[in-house]
Protein backbone atom coordinates (compact mmCIF):
# COMPACT_ATOMS: atom_id res chain seq x y z
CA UNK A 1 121.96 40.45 224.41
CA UNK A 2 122.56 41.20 228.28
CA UNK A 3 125.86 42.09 228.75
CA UNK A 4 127.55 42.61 232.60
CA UNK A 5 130.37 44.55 232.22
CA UNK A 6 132.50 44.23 235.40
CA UNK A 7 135.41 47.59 235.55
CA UNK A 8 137.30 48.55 238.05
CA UNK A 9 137.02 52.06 236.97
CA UNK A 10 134.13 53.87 235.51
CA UNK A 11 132.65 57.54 235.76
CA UNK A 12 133.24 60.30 236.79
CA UNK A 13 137.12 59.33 236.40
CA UNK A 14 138.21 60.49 233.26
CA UNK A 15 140.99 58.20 231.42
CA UNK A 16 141.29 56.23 228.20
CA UNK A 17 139.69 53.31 229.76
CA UNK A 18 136.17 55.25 230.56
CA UNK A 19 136.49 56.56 227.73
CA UNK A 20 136.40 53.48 225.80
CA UNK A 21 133.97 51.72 228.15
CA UNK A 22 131.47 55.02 227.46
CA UNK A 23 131.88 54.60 223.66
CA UNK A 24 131.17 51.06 224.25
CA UNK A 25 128.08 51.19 226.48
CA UNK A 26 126.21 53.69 224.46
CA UNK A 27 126.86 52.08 221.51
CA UNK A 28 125.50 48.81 222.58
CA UNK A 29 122.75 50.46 223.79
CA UNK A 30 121.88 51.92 221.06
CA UNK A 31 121.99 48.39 219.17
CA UNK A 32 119.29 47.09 221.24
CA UNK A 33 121.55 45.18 223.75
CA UNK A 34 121.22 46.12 227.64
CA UNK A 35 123.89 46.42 229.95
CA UNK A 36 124.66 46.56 233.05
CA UNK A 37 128.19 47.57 234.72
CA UNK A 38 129.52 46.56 237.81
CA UNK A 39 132.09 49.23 239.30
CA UNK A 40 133.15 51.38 242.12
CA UNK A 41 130.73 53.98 243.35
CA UNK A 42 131.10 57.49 242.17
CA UNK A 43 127.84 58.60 242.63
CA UNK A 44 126.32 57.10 239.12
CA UNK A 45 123.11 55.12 238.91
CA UNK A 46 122.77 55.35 235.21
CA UNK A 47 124.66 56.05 231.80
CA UNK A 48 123.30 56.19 228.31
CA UNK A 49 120.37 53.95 229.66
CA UNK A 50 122.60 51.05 231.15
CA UNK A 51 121.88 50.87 234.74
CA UNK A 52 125.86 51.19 236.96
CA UNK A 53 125.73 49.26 240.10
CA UNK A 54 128.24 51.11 242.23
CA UNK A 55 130.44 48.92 244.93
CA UNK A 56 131.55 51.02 247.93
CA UNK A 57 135.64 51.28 248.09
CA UNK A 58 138.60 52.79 249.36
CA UNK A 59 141.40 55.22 247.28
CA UNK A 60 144.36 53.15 246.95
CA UNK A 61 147.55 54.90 248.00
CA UNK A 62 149.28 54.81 244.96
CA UNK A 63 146.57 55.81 242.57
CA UNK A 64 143.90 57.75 244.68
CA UNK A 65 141.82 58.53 242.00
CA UNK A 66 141.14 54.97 241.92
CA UNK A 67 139.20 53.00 244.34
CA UNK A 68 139.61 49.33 245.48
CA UNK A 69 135.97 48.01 245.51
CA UNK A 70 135.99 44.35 247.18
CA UNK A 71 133.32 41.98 245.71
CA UNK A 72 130.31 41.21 248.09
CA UNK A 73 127.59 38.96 247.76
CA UNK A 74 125.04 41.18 246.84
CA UNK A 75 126.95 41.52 243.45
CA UNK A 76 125.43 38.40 242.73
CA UNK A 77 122.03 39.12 243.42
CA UNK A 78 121.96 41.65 240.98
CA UNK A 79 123.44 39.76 238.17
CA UNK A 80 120.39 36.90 238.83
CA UNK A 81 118.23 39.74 238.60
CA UNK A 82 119.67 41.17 235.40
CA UNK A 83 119.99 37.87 234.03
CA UNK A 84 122.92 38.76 232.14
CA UNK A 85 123.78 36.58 228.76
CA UNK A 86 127.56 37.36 228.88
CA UNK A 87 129.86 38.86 231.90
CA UNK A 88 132.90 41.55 230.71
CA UNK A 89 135.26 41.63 232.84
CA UNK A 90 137.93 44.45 232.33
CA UNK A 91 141.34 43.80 233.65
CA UNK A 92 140.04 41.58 236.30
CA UNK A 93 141.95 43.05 239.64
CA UNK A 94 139.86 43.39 242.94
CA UNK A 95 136.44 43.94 241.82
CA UNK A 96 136.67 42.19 238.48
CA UNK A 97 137.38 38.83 240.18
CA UNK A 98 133.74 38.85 241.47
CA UNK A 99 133.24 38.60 237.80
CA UNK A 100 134.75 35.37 237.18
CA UNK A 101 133.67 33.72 240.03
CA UNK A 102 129.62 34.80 239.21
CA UNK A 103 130.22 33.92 236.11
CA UNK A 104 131.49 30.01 237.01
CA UNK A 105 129.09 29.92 239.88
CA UNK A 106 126.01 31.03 237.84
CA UNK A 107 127.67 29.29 234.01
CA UNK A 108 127.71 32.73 232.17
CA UNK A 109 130.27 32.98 229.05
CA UNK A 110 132.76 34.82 230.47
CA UNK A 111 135.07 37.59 228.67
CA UNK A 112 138.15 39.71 229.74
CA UNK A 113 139.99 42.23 227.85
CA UNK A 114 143.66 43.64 229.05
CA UNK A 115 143.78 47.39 228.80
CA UNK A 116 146.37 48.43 231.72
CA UNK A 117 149.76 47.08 231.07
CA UNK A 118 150.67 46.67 235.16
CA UNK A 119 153.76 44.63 235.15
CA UNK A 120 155.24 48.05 232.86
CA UNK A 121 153.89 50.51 235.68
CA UNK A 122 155.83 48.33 238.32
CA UNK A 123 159.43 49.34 237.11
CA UNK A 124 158.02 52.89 238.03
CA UNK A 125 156.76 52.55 241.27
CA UNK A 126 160.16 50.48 242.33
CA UNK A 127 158.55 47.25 242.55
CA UNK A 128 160.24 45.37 239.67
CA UNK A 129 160.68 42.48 241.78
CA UNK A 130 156.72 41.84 241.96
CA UNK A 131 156.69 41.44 237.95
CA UNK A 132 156.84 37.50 237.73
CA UNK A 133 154.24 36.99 240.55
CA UNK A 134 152.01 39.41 239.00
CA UNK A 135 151.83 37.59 235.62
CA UNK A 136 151.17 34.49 237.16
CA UNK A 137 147.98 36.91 239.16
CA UNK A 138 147.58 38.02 235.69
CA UNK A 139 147.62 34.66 233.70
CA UNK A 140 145.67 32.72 236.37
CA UNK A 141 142.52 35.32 236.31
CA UNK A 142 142.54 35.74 232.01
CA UNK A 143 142.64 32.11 232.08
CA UNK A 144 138.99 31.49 233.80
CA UNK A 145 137.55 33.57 230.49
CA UNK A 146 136.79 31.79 226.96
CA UNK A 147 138.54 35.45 224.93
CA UNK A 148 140.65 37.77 226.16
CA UNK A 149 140.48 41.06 224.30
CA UNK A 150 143.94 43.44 223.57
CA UNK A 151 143.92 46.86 222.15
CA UNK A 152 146.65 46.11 220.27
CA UNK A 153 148.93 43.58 218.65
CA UNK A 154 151.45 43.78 221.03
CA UNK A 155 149.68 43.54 223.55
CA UNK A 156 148.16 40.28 222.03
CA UNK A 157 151.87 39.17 221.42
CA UNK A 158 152.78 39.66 225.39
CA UNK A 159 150.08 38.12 226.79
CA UNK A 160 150.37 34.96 224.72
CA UNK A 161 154.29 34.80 225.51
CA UNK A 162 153.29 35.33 229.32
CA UNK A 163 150.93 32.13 229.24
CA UNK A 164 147.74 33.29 228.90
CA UNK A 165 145.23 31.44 226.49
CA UNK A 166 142.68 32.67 223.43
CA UNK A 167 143.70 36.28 223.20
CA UNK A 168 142.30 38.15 220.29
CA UNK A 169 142.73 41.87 219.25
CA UNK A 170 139.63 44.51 219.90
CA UNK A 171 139.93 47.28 217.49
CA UNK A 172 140.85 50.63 218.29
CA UNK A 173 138.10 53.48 217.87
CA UNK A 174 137.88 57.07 218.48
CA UNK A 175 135.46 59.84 218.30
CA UNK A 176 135.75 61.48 215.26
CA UNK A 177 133.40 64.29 215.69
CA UNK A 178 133.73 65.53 218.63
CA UNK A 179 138.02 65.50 217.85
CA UNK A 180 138.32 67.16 214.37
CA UNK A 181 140.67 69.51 212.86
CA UNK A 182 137.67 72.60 212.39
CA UNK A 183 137.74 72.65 216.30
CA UNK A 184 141.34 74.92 216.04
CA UNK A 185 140.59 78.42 217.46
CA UNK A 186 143.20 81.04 218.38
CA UNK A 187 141.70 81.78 221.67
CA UNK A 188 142.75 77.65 222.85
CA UNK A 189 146.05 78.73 221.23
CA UNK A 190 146.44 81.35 223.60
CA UNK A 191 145.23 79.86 226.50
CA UNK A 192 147.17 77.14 226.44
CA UNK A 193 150.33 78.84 225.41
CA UNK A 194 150.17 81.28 228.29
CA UNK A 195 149.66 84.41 225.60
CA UNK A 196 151.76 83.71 223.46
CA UNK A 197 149.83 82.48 220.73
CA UNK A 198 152.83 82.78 217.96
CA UNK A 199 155.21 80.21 220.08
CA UNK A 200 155.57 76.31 219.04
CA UNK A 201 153.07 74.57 221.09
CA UNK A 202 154.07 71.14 222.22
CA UNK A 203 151.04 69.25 224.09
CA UNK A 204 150.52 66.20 226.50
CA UNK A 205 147.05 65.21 227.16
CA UNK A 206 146.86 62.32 229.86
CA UNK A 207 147.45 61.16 233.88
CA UNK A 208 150.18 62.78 235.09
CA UNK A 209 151.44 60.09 236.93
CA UNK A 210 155.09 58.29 237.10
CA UNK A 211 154.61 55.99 234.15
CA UNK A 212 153.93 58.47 232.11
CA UNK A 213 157.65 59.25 231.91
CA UNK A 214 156.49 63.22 231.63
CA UNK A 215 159.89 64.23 232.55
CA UNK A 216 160.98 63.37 229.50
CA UNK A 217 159.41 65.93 227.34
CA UNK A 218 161.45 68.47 229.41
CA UNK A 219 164.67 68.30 227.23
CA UNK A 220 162.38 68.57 224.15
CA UNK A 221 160.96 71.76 225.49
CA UNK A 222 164.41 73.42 226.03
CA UNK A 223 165.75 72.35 222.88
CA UNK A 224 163.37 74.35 221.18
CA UNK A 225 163.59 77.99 221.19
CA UNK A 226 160.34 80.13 222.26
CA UNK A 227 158.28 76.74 222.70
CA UNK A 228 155.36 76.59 225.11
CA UNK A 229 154.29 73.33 226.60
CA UNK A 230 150.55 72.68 228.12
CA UNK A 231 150.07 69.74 230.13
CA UNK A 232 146.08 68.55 229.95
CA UNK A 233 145.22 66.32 232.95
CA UNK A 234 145.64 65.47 236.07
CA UNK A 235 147.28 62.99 238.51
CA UNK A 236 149.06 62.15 241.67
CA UNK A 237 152.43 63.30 240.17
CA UNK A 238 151.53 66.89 239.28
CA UNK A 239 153.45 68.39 242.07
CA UNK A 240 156.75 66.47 241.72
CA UNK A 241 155.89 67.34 237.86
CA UNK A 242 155.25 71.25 238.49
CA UNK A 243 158.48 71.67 240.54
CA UNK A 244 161.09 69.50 238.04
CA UNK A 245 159.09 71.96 235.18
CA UNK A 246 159.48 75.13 237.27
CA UNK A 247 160.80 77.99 235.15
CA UNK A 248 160.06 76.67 232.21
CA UNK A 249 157.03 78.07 229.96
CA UNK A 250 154.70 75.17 231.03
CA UNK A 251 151.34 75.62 231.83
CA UNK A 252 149.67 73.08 233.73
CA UNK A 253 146.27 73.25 232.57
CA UNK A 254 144.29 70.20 234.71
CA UNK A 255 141.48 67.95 232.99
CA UNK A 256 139.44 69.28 229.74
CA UNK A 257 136.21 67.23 228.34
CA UNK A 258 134.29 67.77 225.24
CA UNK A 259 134.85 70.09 222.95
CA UNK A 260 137.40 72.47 224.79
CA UNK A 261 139.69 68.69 225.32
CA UNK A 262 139.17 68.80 220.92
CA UNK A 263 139.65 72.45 221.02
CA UNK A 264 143.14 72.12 222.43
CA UNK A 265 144.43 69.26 219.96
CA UNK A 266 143.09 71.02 217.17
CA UNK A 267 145.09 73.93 218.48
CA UNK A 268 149.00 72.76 219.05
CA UNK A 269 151.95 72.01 216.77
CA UNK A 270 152.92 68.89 218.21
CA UNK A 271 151.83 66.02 220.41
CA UNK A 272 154.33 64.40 222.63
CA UNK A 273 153.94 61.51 224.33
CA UNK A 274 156.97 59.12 225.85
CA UNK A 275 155.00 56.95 227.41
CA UNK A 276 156.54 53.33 227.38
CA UNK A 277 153.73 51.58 228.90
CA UNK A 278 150.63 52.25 226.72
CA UNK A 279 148.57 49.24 225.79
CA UNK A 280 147.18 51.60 222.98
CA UNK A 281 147.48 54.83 223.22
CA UNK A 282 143.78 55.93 222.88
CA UNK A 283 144.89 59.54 223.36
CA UNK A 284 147.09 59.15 220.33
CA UNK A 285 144.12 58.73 218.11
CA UNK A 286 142.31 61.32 219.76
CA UNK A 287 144.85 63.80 218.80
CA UNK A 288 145.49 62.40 215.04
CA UNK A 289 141.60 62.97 214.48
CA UNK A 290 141.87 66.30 215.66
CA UNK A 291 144.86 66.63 213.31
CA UNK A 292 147.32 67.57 215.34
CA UNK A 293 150.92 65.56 214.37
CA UNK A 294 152.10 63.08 217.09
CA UNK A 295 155.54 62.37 218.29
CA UNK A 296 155.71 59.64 220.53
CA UNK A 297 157.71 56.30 222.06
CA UNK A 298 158.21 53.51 219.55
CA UNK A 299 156.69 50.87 222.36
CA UNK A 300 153.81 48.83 223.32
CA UNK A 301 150.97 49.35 220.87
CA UNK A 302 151.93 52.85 219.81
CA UNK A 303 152.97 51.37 216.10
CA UNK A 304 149.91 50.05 215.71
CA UNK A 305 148.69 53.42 215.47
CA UNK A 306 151.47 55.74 213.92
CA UNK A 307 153.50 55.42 210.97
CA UNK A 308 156.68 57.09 211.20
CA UNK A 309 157.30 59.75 208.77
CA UNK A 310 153.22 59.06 207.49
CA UNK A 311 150.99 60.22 210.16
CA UNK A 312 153.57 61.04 212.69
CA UNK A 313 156.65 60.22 214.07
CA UNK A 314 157.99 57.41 216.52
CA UNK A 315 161.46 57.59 218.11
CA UNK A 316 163.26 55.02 220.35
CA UNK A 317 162.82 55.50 223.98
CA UNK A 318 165.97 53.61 224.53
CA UNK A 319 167.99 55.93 223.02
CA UNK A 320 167.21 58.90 225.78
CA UNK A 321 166.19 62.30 224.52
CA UNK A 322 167.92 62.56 221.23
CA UNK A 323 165.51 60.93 219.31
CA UNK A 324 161.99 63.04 220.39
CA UNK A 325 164.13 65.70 220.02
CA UNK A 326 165.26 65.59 217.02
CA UNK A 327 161.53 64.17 215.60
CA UNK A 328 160.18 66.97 217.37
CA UNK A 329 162.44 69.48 215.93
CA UNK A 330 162.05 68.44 212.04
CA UNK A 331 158.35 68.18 212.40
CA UNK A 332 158.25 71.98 213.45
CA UNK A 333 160.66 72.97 210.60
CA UNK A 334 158.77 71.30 207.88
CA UNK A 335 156.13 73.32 207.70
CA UNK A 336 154.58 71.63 204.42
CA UNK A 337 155.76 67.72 205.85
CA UNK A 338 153.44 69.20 208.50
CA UNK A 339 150.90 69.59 206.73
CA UNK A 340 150.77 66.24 205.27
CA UNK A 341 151.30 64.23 208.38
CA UNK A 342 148.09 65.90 209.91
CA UNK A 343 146.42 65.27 206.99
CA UNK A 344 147.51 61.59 207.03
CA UNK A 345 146.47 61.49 210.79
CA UNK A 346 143.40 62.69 210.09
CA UNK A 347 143.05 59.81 207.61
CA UNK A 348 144.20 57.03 210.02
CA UNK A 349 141.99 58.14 212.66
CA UNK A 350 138.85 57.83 210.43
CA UNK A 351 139.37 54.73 209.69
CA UNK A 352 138.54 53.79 213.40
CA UNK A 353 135.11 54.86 214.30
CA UNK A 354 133.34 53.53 217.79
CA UNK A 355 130.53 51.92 216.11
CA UNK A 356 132.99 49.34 214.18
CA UNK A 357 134.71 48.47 217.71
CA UNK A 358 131.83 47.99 219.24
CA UNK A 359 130.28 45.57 216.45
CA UNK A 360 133.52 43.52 216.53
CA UNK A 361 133.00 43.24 220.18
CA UNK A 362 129.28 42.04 219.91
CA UNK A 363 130.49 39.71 217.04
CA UNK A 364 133.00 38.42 219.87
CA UNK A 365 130.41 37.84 222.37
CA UNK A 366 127.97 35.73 220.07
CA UNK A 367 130.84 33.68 219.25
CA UNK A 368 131.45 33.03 222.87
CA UNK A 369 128.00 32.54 223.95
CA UNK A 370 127.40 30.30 220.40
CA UNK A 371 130.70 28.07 221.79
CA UNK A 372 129.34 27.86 225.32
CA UNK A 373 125.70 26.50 224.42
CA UNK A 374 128.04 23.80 222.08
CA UNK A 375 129.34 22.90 224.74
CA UNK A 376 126.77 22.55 227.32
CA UNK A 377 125.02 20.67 224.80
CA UNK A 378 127.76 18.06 224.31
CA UNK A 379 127.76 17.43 228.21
């Protein structure tokens, strides 16, 4: 199958959506399918043999790591000469809307999977009042595709409530090799601990960016006596972040990859993450296959990865800091409970390799494409 996968972000960004959409490409490509992806330029012709037609944009001023690629007709020029059986759009925006419209124009089975929850992010950039007018925005561009993908079951749950039509659920995966618990070593420990290997290590891995709610892992940090924090990533709000952290033992640490990125899961006590407005959490998973116990927000489609008290712990994140705290707190004094949760993690997070994801997601286009020759056939 020829598969156009419209993003509107791609390499050499680094977040759980590339991430996914890497997994994904390479594994289709591996299965014999060709694909081609439609996203703003960064400089990359080619990944895992899938050719990447880059669209000039601009940063946008809220998120400057991404750009705002408009859609041009020589988008569909390239799709006629790819010949594509399906068109992928993910969260159809800017760029993505180039999608559906080839994909009408030219009568290609159209698909669009939800990964960025956006009406969430506006409470945190002040813009509340935009939330009904952007799930009409939102409803009105899922509605052009025949399946809407979630990566999780809230997520499917929302979006049907807010109107939009045939959502199903696209299974989680992670990379279990390259995050694994053998990738501990005492000289991560240190260097994200600021020497002082023998401290608790709490650990964020992610954007550091407003919705993020990073703040919040402040007053777990000072309840904690000797505890080091390392914050992994990067983002527009690192210097609001590194002056409301100042004089605490944090150590901003910027972006890891590979093996160092499983290195420094492997190597911390705890995970903390009190983010409210994750569609999945894909960094969660990362971190339970890499062992390392979780502690995060009860919200979005967190529970659909952690069982509290099982393979981690979830606290309310309406209840302000008491409850991360005190999760926090009992998962560092439990040294055997400890143990067992990043066993169980490990457990959970094997269950969820790339290569099933990606064959649900083939199995989801050949039912579209299958519906869509029924139907032109009928006409």
């Amino acid at each position: 199958m020829r598969i156009a996968l419209f993003t509107e972000t791609f390499l050499p960004k680094v977040d759980g959506i590339v991430t996914r959409l890497r997994h994904t490409v390479e594994h289709l490509q591996r299965s014999g399918d060709r694909v081609m992806v439609v996203a703003p330029d960064g400089g990359i012709t080619e990944y895992m043999g899938a050719r990447v037609y880059g669209v000039t944009g601009f940063p946008l001023p809220l998120y400057p790591e991404l750009k705002m690629a408009l859609p041009r007709p020589a988008i569909g020029q390239a799709l006629e000469e790819f010949q594509p059986d399906i068109i992928h759009v993910v969260n159809p925006a800017v760029l993505g809307l180039a999608g559906l419209y080839y994909g009408k124009v030219l009568k290609i089975p159209l698909v669009a999977s939800y990964h960025t929850h956006l009406p969430q992010y506006l409470q945190h950039y002040k813009l509340g009042m935009l939330e009904g007018l952007l799930w009409e925005l939102l409803k009105s561009a899922h509605n052009q595709a025949q399946l809407n993908l979630c990566t999780s079951t809230a997520m499917v749950e929302e979006l049907t409530a807010h109107g939009i039509e045939r959502v199903d659920l696209w299974q989680r995966g992670v990379d279990t090799e390259l995050f694994h618990p053998e990738l501990a070593s005492s000289e991560m420990r240190s260097h994200l601990s600021q020497g002082y290997p023998d401290s608790p290590l709490l650990l964020y891995v992610g954007r550091l960016s407003a919705e993020k709610e990073i703040e919040r892992i402040k007053p777990v940090l000072e309840a904690i006596p000797g505890a080091q924090l390392a914050l992994v990533g990067d983002g527009p709000h690192r210097a609001s972040l590194e002056q409301y952290f100042a004089g605490t033992p944090t150590h901003f640490v910027g972006y890891l990859t590979g093996r160092e990125l499983g290195a420094a899961f492997a190597s911390a006590d705890a995970f903390i993450f009190p983010s409210r407005t994750e569609t999945l959490g894909l960094v969660l998973l990362e971190a339970m296959a890499a062992g390392c116990p979780v502690v995060a927000a009860s919200s979005g489609g967190i529970p659909d990865i952690v069982t509290s008290g099982v393979n981690g712990f979830l606290f309310d994140p309406q209840t302000g800091d008491e409850g991360a705290i005190a999760a926090t707190c009992h998962l560092l004094e439990q040294k055997q409970e400890r143990e067992t949760i990043r066993s169980n993690a490990r457990l959970e997070a094997e269950r969820w390799g790339w290569a099933a994801a990606t064959r649900q997601l083939q199995n989801y286009y050949c039912q579209v494409t299958e519906q869509s020759l029924a139907v032109s056939l009928t006409r």
